[in-house]
Protein backbone atom coordinates (compact mmCIF):
# COMPACT_ATOMS: atom_id res chain seq x y z
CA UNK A 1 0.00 0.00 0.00
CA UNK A 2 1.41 3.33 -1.13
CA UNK A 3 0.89 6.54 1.32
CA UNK A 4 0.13 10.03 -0.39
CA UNK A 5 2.18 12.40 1.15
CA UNK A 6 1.17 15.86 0.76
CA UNK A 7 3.34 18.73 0.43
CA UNK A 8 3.28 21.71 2.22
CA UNK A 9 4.10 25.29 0.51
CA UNK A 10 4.38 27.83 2.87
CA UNK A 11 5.98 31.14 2.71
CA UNK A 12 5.94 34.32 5.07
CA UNK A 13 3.59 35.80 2.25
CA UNK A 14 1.32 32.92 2.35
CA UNK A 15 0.70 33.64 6.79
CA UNK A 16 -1.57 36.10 7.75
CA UNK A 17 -0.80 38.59 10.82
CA UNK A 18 -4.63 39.36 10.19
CA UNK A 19 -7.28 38.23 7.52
CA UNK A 20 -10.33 40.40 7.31
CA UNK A 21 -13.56 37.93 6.10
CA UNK A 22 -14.31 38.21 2.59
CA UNK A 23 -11.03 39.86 1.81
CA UNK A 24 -10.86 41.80 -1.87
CA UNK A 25 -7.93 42.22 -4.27
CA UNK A 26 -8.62 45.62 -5.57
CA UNK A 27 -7.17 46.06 -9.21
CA UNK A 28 -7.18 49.90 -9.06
CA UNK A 29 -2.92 49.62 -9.13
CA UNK A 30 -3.46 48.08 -12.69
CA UNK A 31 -6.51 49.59 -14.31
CA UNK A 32 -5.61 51.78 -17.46
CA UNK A 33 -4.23 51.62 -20.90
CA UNK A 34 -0.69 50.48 -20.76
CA UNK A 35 2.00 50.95 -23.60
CA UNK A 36 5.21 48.97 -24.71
CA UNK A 37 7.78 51.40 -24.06
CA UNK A 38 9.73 50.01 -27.11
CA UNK A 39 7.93 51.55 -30.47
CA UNK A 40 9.60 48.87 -32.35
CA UNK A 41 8.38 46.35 -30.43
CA UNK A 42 6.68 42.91 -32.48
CA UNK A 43 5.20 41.46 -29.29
CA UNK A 44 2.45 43.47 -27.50
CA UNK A 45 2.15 47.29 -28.15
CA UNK A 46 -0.56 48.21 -25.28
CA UNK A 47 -2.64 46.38 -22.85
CA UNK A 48 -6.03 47.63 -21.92
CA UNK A 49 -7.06 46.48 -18.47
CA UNK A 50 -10.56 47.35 -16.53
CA UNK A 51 -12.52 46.49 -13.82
CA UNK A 52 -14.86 43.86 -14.73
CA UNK A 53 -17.10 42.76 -11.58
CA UNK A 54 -14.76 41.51 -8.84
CA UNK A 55 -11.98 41.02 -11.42
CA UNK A 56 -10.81 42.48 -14.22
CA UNK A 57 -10.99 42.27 -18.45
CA UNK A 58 -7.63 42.28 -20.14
CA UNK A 59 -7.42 43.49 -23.58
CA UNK A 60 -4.12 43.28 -25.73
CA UNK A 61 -2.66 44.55 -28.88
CA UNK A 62 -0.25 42.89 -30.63
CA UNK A 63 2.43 44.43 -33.06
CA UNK A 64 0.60 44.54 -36.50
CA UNK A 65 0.55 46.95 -39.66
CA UNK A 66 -1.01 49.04 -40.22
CA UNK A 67 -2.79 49.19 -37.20
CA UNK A 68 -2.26 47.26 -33.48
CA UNK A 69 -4.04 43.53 -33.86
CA UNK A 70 -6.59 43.38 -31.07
CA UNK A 71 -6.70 40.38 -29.18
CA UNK A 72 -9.91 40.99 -27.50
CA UNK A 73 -11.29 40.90 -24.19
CA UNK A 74 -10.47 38.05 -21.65
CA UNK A 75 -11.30 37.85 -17.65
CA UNK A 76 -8.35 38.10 -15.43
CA UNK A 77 -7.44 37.53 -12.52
CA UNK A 78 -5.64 39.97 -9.80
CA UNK A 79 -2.87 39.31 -7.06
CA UNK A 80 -2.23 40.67 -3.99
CA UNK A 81 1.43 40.34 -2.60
CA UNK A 82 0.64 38.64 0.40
CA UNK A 83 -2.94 37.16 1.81
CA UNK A 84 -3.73 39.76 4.07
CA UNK A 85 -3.34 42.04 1.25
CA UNK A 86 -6.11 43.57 -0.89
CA UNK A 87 -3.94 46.04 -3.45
CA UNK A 88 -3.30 44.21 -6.83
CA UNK A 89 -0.04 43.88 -7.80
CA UNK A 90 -0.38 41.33 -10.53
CA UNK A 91 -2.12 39.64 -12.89
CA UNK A 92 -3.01 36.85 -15.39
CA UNK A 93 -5.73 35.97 -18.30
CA UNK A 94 -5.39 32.96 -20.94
CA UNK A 95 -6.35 33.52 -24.61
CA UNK A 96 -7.66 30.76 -27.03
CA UNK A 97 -7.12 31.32 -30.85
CA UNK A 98 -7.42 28.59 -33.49
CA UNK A 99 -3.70 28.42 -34.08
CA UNK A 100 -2.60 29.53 -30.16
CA UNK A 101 -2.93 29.36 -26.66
CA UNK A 102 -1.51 32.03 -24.91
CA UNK A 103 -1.19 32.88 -21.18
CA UNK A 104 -0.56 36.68 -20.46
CA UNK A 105 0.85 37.88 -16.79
CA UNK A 106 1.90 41.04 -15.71
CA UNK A 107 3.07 42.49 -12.70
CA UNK A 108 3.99 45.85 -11.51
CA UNK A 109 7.36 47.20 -10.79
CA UNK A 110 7.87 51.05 -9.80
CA UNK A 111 5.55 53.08 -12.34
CA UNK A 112 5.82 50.04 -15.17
CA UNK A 113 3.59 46.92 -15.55
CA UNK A 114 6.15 44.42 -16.70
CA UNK A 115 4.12 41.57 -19.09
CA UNK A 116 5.46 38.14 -19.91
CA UNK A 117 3.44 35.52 -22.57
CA UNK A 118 3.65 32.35 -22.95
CA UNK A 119 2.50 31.12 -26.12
CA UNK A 120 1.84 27.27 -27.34
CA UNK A 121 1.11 26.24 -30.59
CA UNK A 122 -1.67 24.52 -31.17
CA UNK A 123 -1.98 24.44 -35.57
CA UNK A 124 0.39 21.60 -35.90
CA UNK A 125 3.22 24.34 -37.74
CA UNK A 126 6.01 23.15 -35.74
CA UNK A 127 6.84 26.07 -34.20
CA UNK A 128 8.44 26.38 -31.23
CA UNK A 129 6.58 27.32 -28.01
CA UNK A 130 7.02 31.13 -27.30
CA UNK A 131 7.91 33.22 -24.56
CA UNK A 132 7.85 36.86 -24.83
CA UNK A 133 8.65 39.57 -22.00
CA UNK A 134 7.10 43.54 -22.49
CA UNK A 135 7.63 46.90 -20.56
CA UNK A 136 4.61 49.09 -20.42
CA UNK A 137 4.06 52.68 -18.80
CA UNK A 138 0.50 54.48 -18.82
């Protein structure tokens, strides 16, 4: 007979000194329209996030001419730092195209919102998996 062991994962961020019931995460930190601060940049050229209920709705653009490609609108989900914690400081939505799946997260840093994707291929094309990593400033 085999015994599960389970694992514990425990950090100081994951103890509370305090939890209020029903605590929040608040996404005001990351609501706005955030833009690469490289103008040649072929990954994502702005990221439109807003509050959408008790989360958020994260909007891309990627890198296309003439115009920015819009990825649409996808729920998100905010992070505080810690658990007793209700300011956002991060972020995460997955997209779904018929050729991609892509995972977007973003945190912030100072005045920037520093986004990372992970892309998989899904079409069969072979390609390599894809991992990008953006600036953005309001």
């Amino acid at each position: 007979m085999t015994t599960k062991v389970e694992n514990e994962y425990k950090s100081p961020a994951h103890i509370a000194e305090s939890l209020e019931p029903n605590l929040v995460v608040l996404p005001a930190p990351l609501i706005g329209a955030w833009h690469n601060v490289d103008s040649s940049t072929r990954d994502l050229v702005k990221i439109v996030i807003t509050a959408a209920g008790s989360g958020i709705s994260v909007n891309p653009y990627g890198a296309c001419s003439p115009t920015p490609c819009n990825w649409g609108a996808a729920p998100g989900t905010v992070y505080a730092p810690n658990v007793s914690s209700s300011k956002a400081e991060a972020f995460g939505a997955d997209f779904t195209f018929s050729f991609a799946k892509v995972e977007v997260v973003g945190h912030l840093h100072k005045h920037e919102l520093l986004v990372e994707t992970f892309t998989v291929f899904t079409d069969g094309s072979g390609r390599s998996n894809l991992y990008t990593s953006d600036t953005m400033v309001k």
